[in-house]
Protein backbone atom coordinates (compact mmCIF):
# COMPACT_ATOMS: atom_id res chain seq x y z
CA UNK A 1 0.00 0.00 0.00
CA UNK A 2 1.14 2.90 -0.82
CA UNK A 3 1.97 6.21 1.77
CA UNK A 4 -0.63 8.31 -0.78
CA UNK A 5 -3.54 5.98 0.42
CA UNK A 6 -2.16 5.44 4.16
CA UNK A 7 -2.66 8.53 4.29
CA UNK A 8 -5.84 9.07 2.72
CA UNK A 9 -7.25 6.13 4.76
CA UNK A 10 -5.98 7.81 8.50
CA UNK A 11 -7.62 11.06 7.42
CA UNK A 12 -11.20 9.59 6.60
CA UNK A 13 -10.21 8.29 10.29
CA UNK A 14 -9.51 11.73 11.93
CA UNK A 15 -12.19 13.01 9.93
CA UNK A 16 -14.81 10.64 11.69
CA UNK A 17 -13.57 10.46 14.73
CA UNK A 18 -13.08 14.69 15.12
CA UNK A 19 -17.10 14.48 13.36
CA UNK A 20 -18.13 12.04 16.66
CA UNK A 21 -15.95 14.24 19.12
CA UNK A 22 -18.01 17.66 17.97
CA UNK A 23 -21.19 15.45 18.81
CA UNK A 24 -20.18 14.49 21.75
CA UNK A 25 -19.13 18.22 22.69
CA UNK A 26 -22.98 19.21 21.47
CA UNK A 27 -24.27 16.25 23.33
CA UNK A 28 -22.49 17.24 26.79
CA UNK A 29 -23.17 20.64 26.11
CA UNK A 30 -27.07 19.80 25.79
CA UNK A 31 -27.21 17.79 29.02
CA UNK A 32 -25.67 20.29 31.19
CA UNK A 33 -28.16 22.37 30.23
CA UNK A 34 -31.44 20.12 30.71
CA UNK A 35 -29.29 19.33 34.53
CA UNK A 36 -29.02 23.06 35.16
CA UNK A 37 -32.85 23.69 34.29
CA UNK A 38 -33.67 20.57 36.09
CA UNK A 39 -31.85 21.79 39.18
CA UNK A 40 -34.26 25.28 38.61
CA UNK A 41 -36.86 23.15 38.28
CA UNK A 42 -36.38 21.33 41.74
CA UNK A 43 -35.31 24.31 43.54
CA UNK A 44 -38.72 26.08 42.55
CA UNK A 45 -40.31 23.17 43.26
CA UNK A 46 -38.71 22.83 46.57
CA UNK A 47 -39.67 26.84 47.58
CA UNK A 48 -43.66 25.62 46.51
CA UNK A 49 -43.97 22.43 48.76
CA UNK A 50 -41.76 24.40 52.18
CA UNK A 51 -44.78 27.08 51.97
CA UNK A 52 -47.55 24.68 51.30
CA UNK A 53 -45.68 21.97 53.86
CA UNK A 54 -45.45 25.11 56.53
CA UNK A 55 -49.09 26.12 55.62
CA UNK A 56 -50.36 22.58 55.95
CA UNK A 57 -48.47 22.40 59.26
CA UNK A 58 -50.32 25.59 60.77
CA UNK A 59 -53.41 24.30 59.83
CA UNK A 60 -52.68 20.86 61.48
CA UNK A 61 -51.84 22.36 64.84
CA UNK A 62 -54.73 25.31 64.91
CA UNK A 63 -56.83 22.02 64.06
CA UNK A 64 -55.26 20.54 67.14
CA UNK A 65 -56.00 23.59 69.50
CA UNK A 66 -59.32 23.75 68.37
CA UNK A 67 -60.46 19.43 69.20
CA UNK A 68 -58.32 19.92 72.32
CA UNK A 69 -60.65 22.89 73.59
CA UNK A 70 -63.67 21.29 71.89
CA UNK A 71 -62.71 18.14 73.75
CA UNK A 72 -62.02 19.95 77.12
CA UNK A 73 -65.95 21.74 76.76
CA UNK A 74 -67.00 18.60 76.33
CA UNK A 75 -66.08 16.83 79.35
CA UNK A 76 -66.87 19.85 81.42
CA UNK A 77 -70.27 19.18 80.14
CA UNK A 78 -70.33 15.63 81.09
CA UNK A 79 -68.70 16.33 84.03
CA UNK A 80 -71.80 18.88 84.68
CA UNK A 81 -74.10 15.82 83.92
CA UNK A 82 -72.60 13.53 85.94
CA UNK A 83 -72.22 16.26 89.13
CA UNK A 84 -76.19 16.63 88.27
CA UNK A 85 -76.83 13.22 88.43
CA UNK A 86 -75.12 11.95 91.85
CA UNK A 87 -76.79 14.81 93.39
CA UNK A 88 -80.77 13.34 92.07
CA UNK A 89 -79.58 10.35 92.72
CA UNK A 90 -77.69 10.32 95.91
């Protein structure tokens, strides 16, 4: 074989593999951006569910207050009964 086509055949080689490097570049390139607006994404994401977690959470405990105190008038009421009672009955 001659150094003519040796040559010819390594720069079809370098050709292709400089073609498949440039996609790769493109290919990297394009990921780091769908990461970085993925990470956005989360972040955002992450700032909705805190205020709607710390919103939910308020509710849960002024929920809480409010059956204790219903609870609490509610034995005082039986409590009431029950005074009423032993004193008809006693």
């Amino acid at each position: 074989m001659n150094p003519e086509r040796r040559f010819s055949q390594l720069e079809e080689i370098m050709a292709e593999m400089l073609q498949k490097q440039d996609r790769l570049e493109i290919l990297a390139t394009k990921t780091f951006e769908i990461a970085e607006n993925a990470d956005a994404k989360v972040d955002a994401l992450d700032a909705k569910l805190s205020s709607k977690v710390d919103t939910l959470a308020r509710a849960v405990a002024s929920l809480t207050i409010e059956n204790k105190a219903a609870h609490q008038q509610t034995n005082d009421k039986l409590d009431t009964i029950m005074n009423f009672l032993k004193e008809k009955f006693s």
